[in-house]
PDB file of N, CA and C in Angstrom:
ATOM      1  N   UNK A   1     -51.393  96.487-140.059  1.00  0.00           N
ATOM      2  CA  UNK A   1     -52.628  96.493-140.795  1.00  0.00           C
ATOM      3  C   UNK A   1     -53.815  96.537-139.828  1.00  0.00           C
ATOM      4  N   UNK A   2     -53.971  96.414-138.574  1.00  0.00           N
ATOM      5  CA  UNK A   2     -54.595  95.819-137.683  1.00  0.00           C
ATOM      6  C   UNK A   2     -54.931  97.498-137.215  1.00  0.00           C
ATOM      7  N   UNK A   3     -53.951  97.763-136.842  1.00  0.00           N
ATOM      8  CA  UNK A   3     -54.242  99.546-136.412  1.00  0.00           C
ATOM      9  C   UNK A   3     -54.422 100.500-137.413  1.00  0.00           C
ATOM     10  N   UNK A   4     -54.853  99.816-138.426  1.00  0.00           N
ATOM     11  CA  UNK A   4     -55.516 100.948-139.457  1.00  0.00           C
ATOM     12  C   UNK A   4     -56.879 100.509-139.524  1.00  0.00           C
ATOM     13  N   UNK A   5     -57.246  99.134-139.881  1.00  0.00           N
ATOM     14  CA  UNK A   5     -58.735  98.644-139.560  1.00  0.00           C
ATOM     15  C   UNK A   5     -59.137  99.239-138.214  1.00  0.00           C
ATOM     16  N   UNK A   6     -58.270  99.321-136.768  1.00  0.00           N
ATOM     17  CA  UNK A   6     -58.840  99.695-135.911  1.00  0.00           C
ATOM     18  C   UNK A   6     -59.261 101.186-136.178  1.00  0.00           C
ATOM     19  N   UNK A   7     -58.198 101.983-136.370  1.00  0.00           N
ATOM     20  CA  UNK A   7     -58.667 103.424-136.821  1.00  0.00           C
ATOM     21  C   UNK A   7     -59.616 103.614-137.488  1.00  0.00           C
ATOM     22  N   UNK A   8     -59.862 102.936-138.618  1.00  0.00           N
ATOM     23  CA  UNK A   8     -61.105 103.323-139.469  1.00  0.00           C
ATOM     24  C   UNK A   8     -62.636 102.777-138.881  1.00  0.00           C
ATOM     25  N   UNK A   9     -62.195 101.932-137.750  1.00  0.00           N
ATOM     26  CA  UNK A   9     -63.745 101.439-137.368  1.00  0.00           C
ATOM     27  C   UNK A   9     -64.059 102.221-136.121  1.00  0.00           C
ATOM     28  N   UNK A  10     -62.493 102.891-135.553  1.00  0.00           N
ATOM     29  CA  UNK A  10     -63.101 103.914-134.812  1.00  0.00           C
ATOM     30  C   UNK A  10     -63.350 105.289-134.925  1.00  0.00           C
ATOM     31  N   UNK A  11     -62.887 105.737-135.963  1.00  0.00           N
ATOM     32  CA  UNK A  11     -63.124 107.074-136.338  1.00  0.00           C
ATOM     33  C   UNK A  11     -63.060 106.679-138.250  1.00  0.00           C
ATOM     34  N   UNK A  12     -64.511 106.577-138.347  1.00  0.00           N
ATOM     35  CA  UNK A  12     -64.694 106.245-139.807  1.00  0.00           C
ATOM     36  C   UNK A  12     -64.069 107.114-140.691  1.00  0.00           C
ATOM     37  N   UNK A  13     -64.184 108.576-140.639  1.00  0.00           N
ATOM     38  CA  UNK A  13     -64.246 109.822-141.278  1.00  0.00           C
ATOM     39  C   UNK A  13     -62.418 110.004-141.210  1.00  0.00           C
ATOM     40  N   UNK A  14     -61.722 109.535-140.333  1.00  0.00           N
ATOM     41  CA  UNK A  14     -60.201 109.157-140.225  1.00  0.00           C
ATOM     42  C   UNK A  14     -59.541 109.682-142.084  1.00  0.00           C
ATOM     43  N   UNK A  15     -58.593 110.342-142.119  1.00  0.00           N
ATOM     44  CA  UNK A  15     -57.922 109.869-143.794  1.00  0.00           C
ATOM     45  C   UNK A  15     -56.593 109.724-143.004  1.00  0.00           C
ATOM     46  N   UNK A  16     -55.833 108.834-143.827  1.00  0.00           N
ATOM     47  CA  UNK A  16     -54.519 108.868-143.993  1.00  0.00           C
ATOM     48  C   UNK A  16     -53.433 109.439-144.680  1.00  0.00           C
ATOM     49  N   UNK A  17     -53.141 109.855-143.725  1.00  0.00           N
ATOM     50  CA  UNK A  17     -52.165 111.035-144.517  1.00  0.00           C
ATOM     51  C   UNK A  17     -50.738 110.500-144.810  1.00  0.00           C
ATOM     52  N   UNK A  18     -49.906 109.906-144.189  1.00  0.00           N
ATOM     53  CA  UNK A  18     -48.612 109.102-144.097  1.00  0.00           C
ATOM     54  C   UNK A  18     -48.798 108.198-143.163  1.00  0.00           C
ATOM     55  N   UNK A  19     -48.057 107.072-143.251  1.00  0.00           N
ATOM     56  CA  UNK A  19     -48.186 106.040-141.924  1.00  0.00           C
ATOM     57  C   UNK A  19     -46.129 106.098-141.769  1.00  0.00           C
ATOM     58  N   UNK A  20     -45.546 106.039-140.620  1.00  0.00           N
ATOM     59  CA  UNK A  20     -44.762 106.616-140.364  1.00  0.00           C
ATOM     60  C   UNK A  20     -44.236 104.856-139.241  1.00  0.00           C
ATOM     61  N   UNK A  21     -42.971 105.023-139.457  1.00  0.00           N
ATOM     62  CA  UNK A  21     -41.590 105.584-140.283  1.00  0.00           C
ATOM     63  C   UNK A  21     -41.530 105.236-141.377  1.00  0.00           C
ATOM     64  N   UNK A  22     -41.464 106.255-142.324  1.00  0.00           N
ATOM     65  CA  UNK A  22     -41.275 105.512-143.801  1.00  0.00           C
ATOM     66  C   UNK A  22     -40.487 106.837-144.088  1.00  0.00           C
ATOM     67  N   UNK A  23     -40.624 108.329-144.564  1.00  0.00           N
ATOM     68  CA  UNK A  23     -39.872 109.139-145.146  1.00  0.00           C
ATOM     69  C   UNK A  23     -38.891 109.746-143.850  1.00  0.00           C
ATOM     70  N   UNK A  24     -37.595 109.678-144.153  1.00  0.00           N
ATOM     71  CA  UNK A  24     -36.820 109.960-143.205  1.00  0.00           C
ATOM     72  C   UNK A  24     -35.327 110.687-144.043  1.00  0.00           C
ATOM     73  N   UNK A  25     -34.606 111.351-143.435  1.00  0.00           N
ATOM     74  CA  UNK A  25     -33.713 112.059-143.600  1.00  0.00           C
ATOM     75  C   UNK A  25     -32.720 111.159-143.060  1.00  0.00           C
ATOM     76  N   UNK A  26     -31.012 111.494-143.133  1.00  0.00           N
ATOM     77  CA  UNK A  26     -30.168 110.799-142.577  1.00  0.00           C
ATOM     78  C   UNK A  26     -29.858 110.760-140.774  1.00  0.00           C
ATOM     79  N   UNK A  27     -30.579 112.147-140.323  1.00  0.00           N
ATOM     80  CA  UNK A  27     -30.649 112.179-138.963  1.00  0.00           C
ATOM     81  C   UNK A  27     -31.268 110.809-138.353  1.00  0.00           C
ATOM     82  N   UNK A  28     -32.797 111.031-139.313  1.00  0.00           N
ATOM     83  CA  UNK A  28     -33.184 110.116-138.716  1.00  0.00           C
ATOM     84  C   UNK A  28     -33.263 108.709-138.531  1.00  0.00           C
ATOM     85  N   UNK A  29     -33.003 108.566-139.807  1.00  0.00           N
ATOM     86  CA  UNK A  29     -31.357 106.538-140.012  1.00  0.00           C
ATOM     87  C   UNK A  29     -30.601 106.494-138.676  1.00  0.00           C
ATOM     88  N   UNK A  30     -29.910 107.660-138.675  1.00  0.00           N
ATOM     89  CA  UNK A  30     -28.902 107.709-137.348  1.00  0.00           C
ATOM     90  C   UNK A  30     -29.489 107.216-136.592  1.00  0.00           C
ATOM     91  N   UNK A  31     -30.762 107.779-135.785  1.00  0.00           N
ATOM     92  CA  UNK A  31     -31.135 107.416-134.788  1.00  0.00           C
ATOM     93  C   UNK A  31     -31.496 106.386-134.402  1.00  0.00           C
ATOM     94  N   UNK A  32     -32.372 105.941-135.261  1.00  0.00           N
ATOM     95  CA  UNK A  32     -32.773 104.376-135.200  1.00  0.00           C
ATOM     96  C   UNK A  32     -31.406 103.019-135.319  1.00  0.00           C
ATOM     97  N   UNK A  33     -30.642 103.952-135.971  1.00  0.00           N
ATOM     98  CA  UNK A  33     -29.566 102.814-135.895  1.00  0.00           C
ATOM     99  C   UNK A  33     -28.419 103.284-135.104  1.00  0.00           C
ATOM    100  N   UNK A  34     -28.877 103.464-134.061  1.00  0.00           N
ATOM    101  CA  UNK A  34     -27.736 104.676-132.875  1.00  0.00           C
ATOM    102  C   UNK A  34     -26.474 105.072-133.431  1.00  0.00           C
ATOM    103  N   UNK A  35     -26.274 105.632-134.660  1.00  0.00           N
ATOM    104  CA  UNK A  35     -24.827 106.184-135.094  1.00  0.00           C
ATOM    105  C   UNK A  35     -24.925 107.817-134.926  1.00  0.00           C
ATOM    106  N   UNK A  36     -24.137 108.426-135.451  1.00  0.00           N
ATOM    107  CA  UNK A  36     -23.964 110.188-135.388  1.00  0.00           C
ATOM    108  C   UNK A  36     -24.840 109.986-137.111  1.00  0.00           C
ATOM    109  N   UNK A  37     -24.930 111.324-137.462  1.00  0.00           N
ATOM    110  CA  UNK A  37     -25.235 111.597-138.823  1.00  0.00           C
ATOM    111  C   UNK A  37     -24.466 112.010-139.024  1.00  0.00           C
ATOM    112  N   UNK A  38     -23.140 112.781-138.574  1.00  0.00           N
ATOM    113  CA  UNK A  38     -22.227 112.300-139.721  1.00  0.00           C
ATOM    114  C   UNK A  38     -21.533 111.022-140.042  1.00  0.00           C
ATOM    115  N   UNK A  39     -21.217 109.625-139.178  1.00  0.00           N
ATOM    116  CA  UNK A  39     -21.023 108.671-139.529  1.00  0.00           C
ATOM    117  C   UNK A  39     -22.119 108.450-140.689  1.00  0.00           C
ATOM    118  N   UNK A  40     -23.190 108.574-140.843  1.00  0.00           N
ATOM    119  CA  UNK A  40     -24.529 108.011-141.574  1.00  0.00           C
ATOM    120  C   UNK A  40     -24.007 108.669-143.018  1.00  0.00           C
ATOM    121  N   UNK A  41     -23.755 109.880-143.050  1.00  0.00           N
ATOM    122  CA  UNK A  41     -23.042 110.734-144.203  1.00  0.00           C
ATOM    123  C   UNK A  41     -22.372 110.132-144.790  1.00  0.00           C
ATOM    124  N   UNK A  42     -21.493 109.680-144.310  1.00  0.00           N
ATOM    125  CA  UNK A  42     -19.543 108.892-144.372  1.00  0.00           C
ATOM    126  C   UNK A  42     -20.384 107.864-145.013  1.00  0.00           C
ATOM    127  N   UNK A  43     -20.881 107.293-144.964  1.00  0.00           N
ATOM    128  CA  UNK A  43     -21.703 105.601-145.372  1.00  0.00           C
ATOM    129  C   UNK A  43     -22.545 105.973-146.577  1.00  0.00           C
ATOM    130  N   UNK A  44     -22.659 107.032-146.276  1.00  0.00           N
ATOM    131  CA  UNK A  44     -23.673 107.672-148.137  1.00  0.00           C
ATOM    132  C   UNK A  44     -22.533 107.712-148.610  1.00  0.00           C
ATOM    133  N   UNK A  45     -21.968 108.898-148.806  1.00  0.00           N
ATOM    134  CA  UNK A  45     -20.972 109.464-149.271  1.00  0.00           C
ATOM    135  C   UNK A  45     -20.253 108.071-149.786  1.00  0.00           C
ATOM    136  N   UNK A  46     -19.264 107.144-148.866  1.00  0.00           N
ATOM    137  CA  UNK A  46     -18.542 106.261-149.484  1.00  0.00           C
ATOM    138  C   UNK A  46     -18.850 105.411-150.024  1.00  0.00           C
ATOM    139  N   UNK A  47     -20.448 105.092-149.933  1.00  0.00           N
ATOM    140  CA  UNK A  47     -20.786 103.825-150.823  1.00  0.00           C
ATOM    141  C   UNK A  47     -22.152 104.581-151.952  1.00  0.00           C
ATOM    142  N   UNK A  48     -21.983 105.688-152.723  1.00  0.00           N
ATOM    143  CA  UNK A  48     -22.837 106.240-153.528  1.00  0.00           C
ATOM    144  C   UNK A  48     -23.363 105.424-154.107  1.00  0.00           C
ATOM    145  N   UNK A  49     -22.688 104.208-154.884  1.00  0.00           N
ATOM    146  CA  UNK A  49     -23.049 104.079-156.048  1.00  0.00           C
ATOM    147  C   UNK A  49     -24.085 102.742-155.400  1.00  0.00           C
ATOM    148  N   UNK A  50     -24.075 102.428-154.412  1.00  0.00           N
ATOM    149  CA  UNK A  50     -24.632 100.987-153.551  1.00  0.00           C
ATOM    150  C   UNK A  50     -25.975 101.660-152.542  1.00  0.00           C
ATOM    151  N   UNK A  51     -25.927 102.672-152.200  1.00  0.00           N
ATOM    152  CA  UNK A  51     -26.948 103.411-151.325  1.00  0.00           C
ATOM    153  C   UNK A  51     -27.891 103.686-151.646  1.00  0.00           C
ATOM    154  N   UNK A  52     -29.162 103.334-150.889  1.00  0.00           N
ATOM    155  CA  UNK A  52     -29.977 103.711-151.665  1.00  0.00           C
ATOM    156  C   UNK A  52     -30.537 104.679-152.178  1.00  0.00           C
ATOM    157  N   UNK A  53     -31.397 104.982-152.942  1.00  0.00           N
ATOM    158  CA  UNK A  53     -31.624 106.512-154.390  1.00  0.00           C
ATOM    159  C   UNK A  53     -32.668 106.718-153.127  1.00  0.00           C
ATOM    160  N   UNK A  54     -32.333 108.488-153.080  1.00  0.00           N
ATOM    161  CA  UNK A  54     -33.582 109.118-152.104  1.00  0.00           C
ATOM    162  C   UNK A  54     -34.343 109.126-152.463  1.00  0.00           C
ATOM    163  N   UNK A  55     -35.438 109.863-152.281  1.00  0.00           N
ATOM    164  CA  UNK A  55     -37.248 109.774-152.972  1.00  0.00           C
ATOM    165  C   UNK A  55     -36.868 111.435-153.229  1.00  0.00           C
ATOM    166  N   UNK A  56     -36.043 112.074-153.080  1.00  0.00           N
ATOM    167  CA  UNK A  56     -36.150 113.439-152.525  1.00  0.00           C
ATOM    168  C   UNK A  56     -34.925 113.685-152.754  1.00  0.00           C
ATOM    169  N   UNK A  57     -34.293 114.472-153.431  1.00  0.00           N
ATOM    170  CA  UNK A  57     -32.641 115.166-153.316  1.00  0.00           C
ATOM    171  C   UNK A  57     -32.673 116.719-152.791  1.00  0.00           C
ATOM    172  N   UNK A  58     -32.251 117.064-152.264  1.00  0.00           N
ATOM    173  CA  UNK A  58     -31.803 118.675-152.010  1.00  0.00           C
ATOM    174  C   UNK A  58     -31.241 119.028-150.992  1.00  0.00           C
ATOM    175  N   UNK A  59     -31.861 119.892-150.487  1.00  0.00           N
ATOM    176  CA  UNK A  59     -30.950 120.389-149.073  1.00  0.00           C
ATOM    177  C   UNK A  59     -31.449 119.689-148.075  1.00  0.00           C
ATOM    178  N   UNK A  60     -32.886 118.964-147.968  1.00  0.00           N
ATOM    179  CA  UNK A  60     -32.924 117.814-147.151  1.00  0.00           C
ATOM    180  C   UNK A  60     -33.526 116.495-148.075  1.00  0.00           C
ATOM    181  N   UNK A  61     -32.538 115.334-148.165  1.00  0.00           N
ATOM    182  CA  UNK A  61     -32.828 114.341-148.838  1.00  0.00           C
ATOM    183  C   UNK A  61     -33.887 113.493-147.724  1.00  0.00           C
ATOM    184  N   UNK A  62     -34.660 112.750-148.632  1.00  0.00           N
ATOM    185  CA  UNK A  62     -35.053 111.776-147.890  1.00  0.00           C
ATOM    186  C   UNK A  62     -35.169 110.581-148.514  1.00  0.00           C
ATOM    187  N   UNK A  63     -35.198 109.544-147.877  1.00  0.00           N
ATOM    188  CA  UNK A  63     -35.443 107.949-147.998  1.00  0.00           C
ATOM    189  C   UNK A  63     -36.613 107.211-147.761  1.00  0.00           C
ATOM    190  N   UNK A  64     -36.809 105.673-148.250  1.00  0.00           N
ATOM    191  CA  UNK A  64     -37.765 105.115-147.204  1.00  0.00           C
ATOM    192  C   UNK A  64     -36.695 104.439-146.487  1.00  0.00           C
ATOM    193  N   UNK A  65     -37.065 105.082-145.257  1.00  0.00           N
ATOM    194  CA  UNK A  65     -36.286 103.891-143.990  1.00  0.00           C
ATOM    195  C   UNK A  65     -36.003 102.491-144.182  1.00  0.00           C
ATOM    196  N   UNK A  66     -37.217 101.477-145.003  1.00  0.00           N
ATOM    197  CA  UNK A  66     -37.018 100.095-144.453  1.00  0.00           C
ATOM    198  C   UNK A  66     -36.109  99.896-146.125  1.00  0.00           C
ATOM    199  N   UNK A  67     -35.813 100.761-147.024  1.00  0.00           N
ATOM    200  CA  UNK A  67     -34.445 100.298-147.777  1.00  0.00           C
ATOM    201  C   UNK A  67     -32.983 100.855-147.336  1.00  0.00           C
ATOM    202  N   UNK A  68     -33.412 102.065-146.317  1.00  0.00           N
ATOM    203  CA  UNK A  68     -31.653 101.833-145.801  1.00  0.00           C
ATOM    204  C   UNK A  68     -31.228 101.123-144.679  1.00  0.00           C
ATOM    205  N   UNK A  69     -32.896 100.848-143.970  1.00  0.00           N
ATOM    206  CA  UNK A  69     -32.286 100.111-143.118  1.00  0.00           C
ATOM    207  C   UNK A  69     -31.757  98.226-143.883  1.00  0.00           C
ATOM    208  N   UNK A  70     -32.404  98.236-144.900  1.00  0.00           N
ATOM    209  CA  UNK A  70     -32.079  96.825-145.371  1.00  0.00           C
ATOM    210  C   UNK A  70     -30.870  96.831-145.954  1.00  0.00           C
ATOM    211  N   UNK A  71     -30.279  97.870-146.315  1.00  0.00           N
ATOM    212  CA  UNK A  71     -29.028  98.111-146.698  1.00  0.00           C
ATOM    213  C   UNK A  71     -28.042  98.173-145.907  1.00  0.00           C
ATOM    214  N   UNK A  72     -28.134  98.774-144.785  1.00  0.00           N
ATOM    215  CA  UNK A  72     -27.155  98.457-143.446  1.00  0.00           C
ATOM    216  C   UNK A  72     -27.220  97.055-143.097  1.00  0.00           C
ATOM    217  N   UNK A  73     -28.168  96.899-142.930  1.00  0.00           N
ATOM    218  CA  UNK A  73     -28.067  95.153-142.569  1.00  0.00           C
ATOM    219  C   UNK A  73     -27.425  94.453-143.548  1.00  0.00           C
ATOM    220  N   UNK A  74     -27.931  94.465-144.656  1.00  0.00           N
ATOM    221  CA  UNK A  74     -27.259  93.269-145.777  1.00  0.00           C
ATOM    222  C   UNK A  74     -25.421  93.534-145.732  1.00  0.00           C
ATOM    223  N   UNK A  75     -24.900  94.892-145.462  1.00  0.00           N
ATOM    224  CA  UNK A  75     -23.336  95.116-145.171  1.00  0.00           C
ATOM    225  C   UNK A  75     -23.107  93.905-144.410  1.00  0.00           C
ATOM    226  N   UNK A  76     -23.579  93.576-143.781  1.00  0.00           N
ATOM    227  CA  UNK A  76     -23.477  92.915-141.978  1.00  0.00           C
ATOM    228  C   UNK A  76     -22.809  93.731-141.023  1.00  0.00           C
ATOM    229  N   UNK A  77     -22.571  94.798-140.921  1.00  0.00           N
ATOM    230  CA  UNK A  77     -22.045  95.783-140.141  1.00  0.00           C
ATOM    231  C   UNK A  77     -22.953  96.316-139.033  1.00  0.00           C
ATOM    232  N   UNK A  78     -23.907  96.540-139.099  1.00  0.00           N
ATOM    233  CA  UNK A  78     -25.256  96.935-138.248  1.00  0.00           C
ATOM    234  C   UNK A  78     -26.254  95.628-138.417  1.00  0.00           C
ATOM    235  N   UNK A  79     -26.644  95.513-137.282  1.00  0.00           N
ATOM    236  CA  UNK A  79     -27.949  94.664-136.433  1.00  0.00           C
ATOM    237  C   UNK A  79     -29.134  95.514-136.292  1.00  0.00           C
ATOM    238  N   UNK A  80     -30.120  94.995-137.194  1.00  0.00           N
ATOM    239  CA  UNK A  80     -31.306  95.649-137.162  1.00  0.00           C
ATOM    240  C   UNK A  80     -32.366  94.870-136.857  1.00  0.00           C
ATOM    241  N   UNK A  81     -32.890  95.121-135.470  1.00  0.00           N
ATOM    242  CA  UNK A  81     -33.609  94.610-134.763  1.00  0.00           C
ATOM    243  C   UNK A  81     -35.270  94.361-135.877  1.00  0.00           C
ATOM    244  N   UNK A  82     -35.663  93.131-136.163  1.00  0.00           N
ATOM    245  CA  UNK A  82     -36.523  92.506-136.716  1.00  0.00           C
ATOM    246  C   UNK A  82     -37.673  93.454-136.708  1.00  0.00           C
ATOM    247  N   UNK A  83     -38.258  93.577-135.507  1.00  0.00           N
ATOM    248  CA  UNK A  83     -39.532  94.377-135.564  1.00  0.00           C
ATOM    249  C   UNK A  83     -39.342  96.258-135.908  1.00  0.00           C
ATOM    250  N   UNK A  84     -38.132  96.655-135.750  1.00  0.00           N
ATOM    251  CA  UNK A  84     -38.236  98.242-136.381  1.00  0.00           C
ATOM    252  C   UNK A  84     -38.264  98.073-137.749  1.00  0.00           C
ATOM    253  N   UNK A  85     -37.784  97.037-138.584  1.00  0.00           N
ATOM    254  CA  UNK A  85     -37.178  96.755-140.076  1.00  0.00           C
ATOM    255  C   UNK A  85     -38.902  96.305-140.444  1.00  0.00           C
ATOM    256  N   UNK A  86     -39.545  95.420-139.538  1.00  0.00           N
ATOM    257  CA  UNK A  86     -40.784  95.356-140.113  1.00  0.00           C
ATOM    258  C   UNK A  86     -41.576  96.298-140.063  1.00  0.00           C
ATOM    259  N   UNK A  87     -41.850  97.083-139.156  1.00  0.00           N
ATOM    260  CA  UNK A  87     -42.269  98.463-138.987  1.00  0.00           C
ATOM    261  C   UNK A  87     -42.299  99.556-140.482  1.00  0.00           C
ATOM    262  N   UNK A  88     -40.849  99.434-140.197  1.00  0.00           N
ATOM    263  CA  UNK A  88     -40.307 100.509-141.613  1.00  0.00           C
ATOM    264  C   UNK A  88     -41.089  99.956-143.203  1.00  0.00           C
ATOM    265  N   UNK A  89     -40.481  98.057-143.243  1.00  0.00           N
ATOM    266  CA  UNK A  89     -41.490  97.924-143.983  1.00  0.00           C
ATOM    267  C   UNK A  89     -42.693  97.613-144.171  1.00  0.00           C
ATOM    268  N   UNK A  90     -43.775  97.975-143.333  1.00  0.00           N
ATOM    269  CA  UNK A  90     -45.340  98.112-143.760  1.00  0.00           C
ATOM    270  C   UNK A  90     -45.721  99.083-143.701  1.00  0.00           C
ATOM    271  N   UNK A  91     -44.584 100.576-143.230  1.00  0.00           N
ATOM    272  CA  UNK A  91     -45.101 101.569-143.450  1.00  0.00           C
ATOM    273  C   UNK A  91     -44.553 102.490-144.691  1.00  0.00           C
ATOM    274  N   UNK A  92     -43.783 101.768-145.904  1.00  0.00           N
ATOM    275  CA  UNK A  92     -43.490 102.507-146.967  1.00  0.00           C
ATOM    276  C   UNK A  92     -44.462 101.112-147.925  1.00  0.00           C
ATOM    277  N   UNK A  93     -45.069 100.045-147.615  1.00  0.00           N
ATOM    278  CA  UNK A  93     -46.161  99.499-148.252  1.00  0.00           C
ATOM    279  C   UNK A  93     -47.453 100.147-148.413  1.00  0.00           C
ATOM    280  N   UNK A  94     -48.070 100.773-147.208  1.00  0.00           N
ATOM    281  CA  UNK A  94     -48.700 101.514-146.934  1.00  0.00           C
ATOM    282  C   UNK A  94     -48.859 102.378-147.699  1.00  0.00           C
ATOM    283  N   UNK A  95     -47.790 103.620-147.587  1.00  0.00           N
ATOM    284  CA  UNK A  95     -47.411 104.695-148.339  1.00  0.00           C
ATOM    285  C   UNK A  95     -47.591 104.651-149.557  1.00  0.00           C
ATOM    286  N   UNK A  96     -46.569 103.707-150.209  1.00  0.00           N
ATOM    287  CA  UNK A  96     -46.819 103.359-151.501  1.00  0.00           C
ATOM    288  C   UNK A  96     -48.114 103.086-152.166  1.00  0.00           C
ATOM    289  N   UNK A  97     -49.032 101.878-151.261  1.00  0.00           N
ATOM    290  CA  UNK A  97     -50.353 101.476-151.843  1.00  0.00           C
ATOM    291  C   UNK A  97     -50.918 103.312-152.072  1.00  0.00           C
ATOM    292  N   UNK A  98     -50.960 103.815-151.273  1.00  0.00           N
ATOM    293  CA  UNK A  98     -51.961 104.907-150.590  1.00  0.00           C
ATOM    294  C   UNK A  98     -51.576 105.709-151.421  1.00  0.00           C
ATOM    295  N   UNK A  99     -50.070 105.937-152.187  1.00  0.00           N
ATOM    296  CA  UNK A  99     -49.624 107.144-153.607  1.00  0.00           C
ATOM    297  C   UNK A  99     -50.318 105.981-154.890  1.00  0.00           C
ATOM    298  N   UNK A 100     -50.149 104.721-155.040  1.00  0.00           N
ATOM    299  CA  UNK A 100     -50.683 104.436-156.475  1.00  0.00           C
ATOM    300  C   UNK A 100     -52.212 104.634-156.229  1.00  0.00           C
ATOM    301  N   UNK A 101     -52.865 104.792-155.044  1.00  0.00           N
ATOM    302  CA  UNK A 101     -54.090 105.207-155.708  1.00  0.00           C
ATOM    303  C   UNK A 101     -54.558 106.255-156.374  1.00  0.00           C
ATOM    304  N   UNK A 102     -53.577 107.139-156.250  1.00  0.00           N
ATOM    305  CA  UNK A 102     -53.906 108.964-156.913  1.00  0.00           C
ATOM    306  C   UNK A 102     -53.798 108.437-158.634  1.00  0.00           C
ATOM    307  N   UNK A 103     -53.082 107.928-158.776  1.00  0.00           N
ATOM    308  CA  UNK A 103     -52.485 107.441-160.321  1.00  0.00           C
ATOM    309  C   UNK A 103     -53.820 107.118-160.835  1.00  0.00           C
ATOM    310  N   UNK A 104     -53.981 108.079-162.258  1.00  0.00           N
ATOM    311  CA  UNK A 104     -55.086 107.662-162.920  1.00  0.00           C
ATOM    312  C   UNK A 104     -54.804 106.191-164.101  1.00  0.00           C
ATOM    313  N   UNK A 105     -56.446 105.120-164.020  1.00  0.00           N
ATOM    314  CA  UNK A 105     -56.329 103.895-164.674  1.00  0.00           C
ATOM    315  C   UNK A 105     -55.618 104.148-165.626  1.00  0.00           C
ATOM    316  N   UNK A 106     -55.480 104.913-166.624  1.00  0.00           N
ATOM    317  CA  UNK A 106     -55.182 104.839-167.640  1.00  0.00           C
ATOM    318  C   UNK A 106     -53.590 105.013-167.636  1.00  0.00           C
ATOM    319  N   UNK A 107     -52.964 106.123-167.072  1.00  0.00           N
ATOM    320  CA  UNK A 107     -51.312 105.818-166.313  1.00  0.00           C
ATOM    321  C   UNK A 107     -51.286 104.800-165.876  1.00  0.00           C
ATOM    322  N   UNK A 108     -51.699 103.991-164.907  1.00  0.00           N
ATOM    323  CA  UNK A 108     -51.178 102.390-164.820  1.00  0.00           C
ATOM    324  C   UNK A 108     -51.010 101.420-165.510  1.00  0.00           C
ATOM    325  N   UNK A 109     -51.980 101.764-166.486  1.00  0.00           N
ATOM    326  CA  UNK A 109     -52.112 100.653-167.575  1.00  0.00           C
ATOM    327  C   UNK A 109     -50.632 101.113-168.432  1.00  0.00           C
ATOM    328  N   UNK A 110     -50.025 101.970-169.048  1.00  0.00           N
ATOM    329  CA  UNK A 110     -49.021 102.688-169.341  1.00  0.00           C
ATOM    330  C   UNK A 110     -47.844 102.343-169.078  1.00  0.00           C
ATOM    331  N   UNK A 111     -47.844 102.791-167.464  1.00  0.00           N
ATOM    332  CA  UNK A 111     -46.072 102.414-166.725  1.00  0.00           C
ATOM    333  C   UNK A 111     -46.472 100.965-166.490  1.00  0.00           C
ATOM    334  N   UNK A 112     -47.498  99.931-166.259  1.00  0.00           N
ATOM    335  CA  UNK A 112     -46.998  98.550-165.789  1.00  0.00           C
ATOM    336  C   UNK A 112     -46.283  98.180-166.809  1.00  0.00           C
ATOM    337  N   UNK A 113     -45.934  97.967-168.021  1.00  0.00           N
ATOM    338  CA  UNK A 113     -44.512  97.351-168.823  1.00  0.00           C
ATOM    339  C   UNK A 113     -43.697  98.097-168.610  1.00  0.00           C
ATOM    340  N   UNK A 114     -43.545  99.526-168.495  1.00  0.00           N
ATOM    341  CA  UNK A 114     -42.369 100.390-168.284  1.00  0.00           C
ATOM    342  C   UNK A 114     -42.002  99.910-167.029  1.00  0.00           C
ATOM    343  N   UNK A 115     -42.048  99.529-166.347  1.00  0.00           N
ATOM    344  CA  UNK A 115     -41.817  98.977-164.559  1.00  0.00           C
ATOM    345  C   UNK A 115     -41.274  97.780-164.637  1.00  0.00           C
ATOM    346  N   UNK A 116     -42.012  96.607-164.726  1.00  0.00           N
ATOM    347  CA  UNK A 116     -42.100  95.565-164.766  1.00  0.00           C
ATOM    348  C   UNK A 116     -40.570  94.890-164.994  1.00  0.00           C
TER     349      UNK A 116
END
C-alpha cells in the first residue's frame, strides 16, 4: 500500500493499470513454486474439483496467484514462503478494489445479496 501512495505522490497523473503478481497462468505458479508446468498441470488436472476456478478459461487460463498459491500450501505439500503469498495477496486486493470501481452504484446495490 505504501508503494502506491508513494507512486501517486510522485507522479500524480500515474493510473493503475494492474498491480502484479496477481493474474498468472500455470507457467507462472510453476515458477514461483519451483515445479515444471507440467507437474503444475498433473495438480490441476488431478484435483479439478478442489483447484481453484480460473478468472479466464481457454487456451491460456489464468488465476489469481495468492488462491493457488493458498491452495498448495493448505495440501501441506509445498512451502510457501510468507512474503510472496503476501505479495500475491495485496496484489489481487488491489486488483479487485480497482475492478469494483468500474461497477456502476446501482449494480452493487443488486449483486451485494446475490454475493453475500
Amino acid at each position: 500500500m505504501s508503494a502506491l501512495s508513494d507512486v501517486r505522490r510522485a507522479i500524480p497523473t500515474a493510473r493503475l493499470i494492474e498491480a502484479a503478481p496477481d493474474f498468472v497462468g500455470l507457467t507462472d505458479v510453476a515458477d514461483v513454486v519451483g515445479v515444471s508446468r507440467q507437474n503444475m498441470r498433473k495438480l490441476m488436472l488431478g484435483h479439478a474439483a478442489a483447484f481453484p476456478a480460473p478468472l479466464h478459461e481457454g487456451s491460456t487460463s489464468l488465476w489469481h496467484l495468492a488462491d493457488v498459491l493458498s491452495w498448495l500450501e493448505a495440501r501441506g505439500a509445498y512451502r510457501i514462503e510468507p512474503p510472496v503469498l503476501e505479495v500475491a495477496r495485496t496484489a489481487m486486493q488491489i486488483n479487485l478494489a480497482k475492478a469494483s470501481h468500474q461497477l456502476r452504484a446501482d449494480f452493487k446495490k443488486a449483486l451485494r445479496p446475490l454475493l453475500a
